[in-house]
Protein backbone atom coordinates (compact mmCIF):
# COMPACT_ATOMS: atom_id res chain seq x y z
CA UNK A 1 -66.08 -257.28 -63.50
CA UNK A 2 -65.65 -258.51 -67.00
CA UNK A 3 -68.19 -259.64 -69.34
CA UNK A 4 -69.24 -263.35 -67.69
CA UNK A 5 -69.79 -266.04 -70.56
CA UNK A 6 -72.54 -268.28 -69.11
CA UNK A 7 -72.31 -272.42 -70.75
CA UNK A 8 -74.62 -275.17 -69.53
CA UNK A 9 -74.97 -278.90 -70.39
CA UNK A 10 -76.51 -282.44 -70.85
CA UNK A 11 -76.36 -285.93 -71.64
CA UNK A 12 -77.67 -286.92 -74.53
CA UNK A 13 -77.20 -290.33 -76.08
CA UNK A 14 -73.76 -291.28 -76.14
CA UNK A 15 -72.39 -288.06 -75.89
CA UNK A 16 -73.50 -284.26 -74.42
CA UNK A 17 -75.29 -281.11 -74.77
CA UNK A 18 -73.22 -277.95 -74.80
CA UNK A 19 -75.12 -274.32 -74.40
CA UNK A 20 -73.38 -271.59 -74.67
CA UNK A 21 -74.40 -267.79 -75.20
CA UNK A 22 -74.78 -267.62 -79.06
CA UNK A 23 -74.89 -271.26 -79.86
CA UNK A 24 -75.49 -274.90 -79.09
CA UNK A 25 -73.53 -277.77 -79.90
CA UNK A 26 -74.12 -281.49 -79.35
CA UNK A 27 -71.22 -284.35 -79.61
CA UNK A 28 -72.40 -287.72 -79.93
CA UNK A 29 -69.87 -291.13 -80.81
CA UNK A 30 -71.12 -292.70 -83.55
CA UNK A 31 -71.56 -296.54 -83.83
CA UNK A 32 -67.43 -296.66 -85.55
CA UNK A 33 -65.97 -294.94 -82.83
CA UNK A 34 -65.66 -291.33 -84.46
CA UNK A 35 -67.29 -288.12 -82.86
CA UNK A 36 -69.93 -286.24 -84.96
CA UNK A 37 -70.66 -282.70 -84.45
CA UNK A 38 -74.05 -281.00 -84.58
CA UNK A 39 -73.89 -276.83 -83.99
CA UNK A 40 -76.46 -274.83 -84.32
CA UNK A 41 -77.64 -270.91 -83.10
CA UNK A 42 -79.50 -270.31 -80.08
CA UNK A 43 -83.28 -269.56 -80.15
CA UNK A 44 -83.29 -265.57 -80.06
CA UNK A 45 -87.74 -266.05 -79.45
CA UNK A 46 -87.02 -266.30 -75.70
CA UNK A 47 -85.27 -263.32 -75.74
CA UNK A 48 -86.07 -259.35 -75.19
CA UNK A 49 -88.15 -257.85 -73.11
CA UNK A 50 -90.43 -260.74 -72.23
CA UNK A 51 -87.24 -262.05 -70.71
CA UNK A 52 -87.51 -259.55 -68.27
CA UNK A 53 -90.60 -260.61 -66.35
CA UNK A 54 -89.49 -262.58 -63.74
CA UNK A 55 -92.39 -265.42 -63.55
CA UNK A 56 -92.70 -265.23 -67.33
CA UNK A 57 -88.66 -265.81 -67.87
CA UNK A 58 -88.86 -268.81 -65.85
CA UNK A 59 -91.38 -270.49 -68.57
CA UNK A 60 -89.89 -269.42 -71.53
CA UNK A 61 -86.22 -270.67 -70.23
CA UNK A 62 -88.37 -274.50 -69.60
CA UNK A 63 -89.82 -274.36 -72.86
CA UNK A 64 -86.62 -273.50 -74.83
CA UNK A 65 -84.82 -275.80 -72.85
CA UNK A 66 -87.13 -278.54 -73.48
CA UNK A 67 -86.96 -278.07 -77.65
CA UNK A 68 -83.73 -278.12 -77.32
CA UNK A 69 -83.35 -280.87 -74.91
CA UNK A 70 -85.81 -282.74 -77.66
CA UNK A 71 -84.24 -281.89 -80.73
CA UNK A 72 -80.78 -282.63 -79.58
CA UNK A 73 -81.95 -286.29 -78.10
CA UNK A 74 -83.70 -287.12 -80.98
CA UNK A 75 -80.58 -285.97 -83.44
CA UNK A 76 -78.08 -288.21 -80.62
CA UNK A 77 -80.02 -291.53 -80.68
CA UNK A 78 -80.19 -291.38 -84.71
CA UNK A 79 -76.95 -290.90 -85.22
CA UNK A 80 -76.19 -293.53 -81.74
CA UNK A 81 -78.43 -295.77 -83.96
């Protein structure tokens, strides 16, 4: 089997969330009508062997979802706004 690319998503305000393996990137419509574009590395401090440990991965994936969950809603509704 090949290498597997793993993306994941979510809304943010008016537009979406886009995770991918090395990199995130958030699209949000500004007030005008035009798209701005927001992309940005992925947190490498969940990473490595820590990652390993199952109950221990499971916490570290929550808490760098939820910064970047944060960050990108906060960056969505200012430029929304």
């Amino acid at each position: 089997m090949a290498d597997r690319q793993f993306y994941g998503g979510q809304a943010v305000m008016e537009g979406v969330l886009m995770r991918g393996v090395s990199h995130i990137a958030v699209a949000v419509r500004r007030p005008r009508g035009d798209i701005a574009l927001r992309i940005e590395p992925v947190f490498f401090w969940s990473a490595g062997r820590l990652r390993r440990i199952p109950f221990l991965r499971g916490i570290l994936i929550l808490a760098e979802t939820l910064v970047v969950g944060m960050k990108a809603l906060q960056w969505s509704t200012n430029v929304a706004l």
